[in-house]
N, C-alpha and C. Protein backbone atom coordinates (compact mmCIF):
# COMPACT_ATOMS: atom_id res chain seq x y z
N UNK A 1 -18.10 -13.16 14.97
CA UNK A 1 -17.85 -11.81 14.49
C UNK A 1 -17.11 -11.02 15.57
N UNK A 2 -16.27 -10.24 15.51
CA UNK A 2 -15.06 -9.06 16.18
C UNK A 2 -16.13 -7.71 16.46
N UNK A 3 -16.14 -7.64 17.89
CA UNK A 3 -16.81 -6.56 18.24
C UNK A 3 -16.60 -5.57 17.63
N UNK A 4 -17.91 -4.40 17.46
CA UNK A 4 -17.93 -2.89 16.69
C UNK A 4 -16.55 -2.52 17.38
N UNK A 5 -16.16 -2.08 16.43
CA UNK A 5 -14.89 -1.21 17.00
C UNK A 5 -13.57 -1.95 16.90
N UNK A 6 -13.22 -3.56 16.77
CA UNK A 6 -12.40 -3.86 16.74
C UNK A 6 -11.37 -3.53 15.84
N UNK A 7 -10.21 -3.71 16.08
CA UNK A 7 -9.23 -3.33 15.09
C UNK A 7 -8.84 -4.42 14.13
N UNK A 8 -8.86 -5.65 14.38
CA UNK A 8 -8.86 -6.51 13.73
C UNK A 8 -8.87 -6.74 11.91
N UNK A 9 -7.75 -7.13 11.58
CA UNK A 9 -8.13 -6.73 10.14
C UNK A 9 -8.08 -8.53 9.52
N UNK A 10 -8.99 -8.30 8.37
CA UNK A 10 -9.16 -9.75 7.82
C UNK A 10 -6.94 -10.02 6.91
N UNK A 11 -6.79 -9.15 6.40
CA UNK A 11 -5.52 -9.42 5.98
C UNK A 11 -4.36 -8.81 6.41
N UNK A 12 -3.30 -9.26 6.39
CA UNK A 12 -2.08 -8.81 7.10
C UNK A 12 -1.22 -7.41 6.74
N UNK A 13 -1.53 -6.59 7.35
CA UNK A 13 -0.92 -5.33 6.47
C UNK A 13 0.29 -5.01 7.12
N UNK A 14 0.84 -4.62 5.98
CA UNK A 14 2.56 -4.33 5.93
C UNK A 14 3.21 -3.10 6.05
N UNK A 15 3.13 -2.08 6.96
CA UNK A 15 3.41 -1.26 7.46
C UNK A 15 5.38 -0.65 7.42
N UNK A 16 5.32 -0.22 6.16
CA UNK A 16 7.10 -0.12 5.82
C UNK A 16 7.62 1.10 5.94
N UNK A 17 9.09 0.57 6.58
CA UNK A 17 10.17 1.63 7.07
C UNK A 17 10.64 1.88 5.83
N UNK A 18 10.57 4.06 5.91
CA UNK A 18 11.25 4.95 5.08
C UNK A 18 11.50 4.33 3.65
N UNK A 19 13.00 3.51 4.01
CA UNK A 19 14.07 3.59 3.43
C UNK A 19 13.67 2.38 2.50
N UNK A 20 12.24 1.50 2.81
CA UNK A 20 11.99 0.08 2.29
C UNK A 20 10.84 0.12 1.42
N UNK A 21 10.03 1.62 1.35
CA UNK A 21 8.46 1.78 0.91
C UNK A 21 8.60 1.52 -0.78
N UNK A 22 7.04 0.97 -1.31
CA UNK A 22 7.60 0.47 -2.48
C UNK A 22 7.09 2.05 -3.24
N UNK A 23 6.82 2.19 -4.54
CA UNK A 23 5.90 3.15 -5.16
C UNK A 23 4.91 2.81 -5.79
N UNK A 24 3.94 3.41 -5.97
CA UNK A 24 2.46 3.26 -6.48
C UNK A 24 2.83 3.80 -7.47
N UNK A 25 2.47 3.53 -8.90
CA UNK A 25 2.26 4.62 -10.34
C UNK A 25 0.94 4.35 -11.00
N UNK A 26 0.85 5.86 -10.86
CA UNK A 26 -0.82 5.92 -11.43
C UNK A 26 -1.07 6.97 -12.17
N UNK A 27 -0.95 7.09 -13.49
CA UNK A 27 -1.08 8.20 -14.65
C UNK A 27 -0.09 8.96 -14.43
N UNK A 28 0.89 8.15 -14.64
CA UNK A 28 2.17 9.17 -14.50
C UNK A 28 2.56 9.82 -13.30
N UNK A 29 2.44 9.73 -12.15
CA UNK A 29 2.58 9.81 -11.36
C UNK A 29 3.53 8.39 -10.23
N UNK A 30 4.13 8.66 -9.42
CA UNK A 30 4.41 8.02 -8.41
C UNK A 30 4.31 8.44 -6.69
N UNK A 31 3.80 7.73 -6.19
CA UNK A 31 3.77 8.17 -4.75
C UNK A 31 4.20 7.02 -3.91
N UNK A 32 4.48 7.33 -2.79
CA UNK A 32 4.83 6.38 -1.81
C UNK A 32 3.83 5.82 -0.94
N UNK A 33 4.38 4.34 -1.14
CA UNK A 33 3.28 3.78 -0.10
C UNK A 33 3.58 3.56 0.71
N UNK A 34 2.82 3.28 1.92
CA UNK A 34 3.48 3.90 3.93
C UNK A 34 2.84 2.71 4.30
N UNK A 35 1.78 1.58 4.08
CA UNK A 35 0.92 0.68 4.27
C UNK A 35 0.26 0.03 3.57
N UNK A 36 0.37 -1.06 3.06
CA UNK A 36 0.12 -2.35 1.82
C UNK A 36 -0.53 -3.88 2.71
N UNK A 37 -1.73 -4.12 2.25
CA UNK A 37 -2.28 -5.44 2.53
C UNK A 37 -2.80 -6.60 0.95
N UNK A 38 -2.97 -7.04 0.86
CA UNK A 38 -3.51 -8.37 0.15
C UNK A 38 -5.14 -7.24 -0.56
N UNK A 39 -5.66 -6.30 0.09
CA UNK A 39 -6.58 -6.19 -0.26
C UNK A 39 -6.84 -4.20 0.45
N UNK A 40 -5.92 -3.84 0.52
CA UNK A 40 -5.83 -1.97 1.30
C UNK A 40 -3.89 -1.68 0.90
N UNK A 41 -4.54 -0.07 0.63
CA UNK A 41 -3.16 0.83 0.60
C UNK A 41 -3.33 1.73 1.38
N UNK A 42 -2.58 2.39 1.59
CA UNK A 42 -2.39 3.87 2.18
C UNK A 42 -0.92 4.24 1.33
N UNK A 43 -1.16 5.32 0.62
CA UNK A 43 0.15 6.09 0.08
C UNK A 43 0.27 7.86 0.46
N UNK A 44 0.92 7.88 0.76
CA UNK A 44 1.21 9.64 0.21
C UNK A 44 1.10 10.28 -1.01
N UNK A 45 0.42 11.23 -0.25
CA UNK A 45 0.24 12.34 -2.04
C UNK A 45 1.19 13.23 -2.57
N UNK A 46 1.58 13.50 -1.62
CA UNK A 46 2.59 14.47 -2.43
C UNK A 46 2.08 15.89 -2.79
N UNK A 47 2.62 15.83 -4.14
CA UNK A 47 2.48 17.00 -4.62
C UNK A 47 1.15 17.08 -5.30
N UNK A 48 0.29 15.66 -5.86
CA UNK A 48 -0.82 15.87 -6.66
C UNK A 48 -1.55 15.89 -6.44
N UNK A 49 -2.58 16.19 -7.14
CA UNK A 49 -4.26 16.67 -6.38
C UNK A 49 -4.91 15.69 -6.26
N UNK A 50 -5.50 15.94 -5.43
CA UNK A 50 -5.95 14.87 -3.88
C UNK A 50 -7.50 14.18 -5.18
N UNK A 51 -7.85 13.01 -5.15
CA UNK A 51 -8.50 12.22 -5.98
C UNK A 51 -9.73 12.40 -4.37
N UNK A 52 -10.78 12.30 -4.82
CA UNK A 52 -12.41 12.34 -4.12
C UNK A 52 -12.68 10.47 -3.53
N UNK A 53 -12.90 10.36 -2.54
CA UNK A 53 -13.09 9.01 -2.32
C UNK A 53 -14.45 8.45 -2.70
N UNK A 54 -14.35 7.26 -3.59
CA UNK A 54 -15.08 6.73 -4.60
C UNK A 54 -14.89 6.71 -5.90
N UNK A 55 -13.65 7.55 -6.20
CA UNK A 55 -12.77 7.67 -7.49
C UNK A 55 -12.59 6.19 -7.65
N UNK A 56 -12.12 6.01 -8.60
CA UNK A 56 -11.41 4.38 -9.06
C UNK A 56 -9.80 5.02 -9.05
N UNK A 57 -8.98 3.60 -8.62
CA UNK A 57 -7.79 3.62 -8.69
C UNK A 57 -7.02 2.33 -9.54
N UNK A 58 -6.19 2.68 -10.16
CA UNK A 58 -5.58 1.61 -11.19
C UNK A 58 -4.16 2.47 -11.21
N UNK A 59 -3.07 1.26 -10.91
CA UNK A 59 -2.12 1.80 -10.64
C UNK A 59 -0.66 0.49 -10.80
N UNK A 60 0.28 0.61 -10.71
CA UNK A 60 1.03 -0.86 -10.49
C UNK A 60 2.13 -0.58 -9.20
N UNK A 61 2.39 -1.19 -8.18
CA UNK A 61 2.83 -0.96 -7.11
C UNK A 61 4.28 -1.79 -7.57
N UNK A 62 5.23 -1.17 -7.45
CA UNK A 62 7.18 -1.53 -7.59
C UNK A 62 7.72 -1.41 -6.01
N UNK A 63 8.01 -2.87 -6.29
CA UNK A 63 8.60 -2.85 -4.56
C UNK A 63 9.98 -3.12 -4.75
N UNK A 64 10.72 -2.52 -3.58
CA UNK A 64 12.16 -2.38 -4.16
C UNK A 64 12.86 -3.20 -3.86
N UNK A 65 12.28 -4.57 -3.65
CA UNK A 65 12.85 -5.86 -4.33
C UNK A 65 13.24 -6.34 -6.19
N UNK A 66 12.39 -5.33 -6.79
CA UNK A 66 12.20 -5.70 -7.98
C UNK A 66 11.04 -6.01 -9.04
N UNK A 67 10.34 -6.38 -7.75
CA UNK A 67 9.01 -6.69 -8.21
C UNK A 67 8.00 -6.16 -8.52
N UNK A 68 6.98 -6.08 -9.11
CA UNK A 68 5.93 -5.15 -9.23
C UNK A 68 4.70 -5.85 -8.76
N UNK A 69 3.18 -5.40 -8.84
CA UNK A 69 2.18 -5.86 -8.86
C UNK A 69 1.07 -4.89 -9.46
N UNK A 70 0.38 -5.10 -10.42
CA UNK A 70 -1.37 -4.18 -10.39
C UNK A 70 -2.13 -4.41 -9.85
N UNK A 71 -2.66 -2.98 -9.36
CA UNK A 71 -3.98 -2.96 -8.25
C UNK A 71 -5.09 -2.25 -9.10
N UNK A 72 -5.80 -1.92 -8.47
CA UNK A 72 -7.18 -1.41 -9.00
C UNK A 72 -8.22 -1.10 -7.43
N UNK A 73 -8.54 -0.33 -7.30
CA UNK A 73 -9.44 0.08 -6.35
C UNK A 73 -10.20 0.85 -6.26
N UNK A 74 -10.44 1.33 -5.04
CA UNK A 74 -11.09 2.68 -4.98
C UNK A 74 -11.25 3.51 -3.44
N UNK A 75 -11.03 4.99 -4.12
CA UNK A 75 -10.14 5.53 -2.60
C UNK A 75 -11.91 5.59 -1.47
N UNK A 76 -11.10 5.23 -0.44
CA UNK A 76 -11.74 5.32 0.96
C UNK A 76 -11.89 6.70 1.01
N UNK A 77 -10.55 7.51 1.73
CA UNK A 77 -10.35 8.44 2.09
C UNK A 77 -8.97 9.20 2.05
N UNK A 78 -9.12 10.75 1.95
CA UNK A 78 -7.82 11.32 2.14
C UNK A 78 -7.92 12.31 3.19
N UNK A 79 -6.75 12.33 4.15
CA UNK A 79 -6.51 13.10 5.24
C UNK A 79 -5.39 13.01 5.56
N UNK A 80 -4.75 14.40 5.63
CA UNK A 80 -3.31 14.65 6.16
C UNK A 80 -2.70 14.18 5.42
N UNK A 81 -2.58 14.28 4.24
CA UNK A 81 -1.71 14.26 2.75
C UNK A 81 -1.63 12.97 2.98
N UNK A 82 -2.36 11.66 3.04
CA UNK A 82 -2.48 10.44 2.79
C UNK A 82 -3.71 9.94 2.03
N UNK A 83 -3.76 9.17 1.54
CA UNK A 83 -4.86 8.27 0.76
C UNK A 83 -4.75 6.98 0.77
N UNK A 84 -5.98 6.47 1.39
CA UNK A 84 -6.52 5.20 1.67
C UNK A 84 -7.60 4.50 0.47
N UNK A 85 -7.10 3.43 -0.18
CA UNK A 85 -7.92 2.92 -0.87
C UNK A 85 -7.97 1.20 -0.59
N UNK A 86 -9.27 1.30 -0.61
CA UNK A 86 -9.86 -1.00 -0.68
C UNK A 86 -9.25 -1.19 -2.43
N UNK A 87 -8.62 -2.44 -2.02
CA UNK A 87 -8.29 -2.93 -3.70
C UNK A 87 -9.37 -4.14 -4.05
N UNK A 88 -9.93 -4.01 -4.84
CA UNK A 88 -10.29 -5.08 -5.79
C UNK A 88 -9.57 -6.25 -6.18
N UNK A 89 -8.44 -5.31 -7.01
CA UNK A 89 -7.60 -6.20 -7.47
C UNK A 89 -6.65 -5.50 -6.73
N UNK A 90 -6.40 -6.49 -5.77
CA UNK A 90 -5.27 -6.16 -5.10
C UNK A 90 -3.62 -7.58 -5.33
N UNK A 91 -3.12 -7.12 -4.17
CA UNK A 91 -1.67 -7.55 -4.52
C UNK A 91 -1.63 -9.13 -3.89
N UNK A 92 -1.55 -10.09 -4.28
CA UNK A 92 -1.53 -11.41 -4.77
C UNK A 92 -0.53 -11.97 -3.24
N UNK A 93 -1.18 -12.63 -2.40
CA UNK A 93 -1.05 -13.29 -1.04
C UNK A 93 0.42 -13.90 -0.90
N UNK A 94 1.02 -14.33 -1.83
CA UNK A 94 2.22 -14.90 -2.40
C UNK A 94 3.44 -13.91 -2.32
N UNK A 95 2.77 -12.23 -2.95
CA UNK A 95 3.59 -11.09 -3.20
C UNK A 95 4.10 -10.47 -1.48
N UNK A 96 2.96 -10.73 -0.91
CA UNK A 96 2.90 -9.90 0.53
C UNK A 96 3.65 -10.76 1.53
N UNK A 97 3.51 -12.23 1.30
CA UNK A 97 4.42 -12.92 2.08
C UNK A 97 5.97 -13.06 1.88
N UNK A 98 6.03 -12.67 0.65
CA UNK A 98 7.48 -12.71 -0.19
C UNK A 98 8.22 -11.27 0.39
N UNK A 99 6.92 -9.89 0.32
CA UNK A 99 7.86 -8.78 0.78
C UNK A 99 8.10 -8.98 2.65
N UNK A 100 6.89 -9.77 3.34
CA UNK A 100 7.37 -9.99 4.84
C UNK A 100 8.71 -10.67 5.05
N UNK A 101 8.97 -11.79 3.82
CA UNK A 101 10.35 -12.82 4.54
C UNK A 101 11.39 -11.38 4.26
N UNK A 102 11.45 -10.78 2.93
CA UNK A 102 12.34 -9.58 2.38
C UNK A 102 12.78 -8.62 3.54
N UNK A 103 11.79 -8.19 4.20
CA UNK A 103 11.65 -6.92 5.13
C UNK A 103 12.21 -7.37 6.44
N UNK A 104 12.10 -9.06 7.10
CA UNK A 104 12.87 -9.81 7.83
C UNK A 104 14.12 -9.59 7.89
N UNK A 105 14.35 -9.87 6.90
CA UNK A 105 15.91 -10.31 6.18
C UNK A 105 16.88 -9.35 5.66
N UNK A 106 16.14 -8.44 6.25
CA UNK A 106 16.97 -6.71 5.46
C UNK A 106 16.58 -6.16 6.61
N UNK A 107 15.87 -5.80 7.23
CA UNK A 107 15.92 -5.15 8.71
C UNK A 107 17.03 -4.26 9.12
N UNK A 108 17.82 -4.92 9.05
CA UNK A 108 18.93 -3.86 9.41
C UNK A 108 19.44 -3.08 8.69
N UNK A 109 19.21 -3.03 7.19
CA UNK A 109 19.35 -2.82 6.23
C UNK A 109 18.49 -1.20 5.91
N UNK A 110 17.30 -1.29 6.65
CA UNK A 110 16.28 -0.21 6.36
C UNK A 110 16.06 0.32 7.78
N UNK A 111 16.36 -0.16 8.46
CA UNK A 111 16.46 0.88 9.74
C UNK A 111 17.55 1.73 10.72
N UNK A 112 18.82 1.51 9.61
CA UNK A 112 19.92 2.12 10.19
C UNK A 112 20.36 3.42 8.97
């Protein structure tokens, strides 16, 4: 076991530049997501009212490869116009390795 406090995370989270973030849609809504794992989000809120952590989340995440995925969760926390939610049904191990080779391979693409 990873000492109290470690940072250590069981899945690989994907931490995306500006110009590369996919969108979350959830009741009509879209927000941006800033941080995506196999099993955690973090998106921006925006303009809409901030959801209570322990809410349920159901939503389908469009990455701007083309692709989509549905999640389902439930929010952790919100602070500083962000929201953190654990997925349940989160985004499929296959999807996250597919947007790492993508985000490789475009690099220059999203940071200039």
């Amino acid at each position: 076991m990873p000492p109290a406090g470690d940072s250590a995370r069981e899945f690989y989270r994907i931490a995306y530049p500006s110009k590369a973030r996919p969108r979350l849609h959830v009741s009509g809504f879209d927000f941006e997501v800033l941080d995506l794992s196999e099993r955690g989000i973090r998106f921006r809120l925006g303009e809409a009212m901030a959801p209570e952590p322990g809410h349920t989340l159901r939503g389908t995440v469009r990455f701007v490869r083309g692709v989509s995925a549905e999640v389902g969760g439930t929010i952790l926390r919100v602070r500083d116009g962000q929201v953190a939610a654990v997925l349940e049904e989160g985004v499929p191990a296959s999807v996250i390795r597919a947007e790492q080779r993508f985000l490789l391979e475009n690099a220059r693409r999203f940071t200039t």
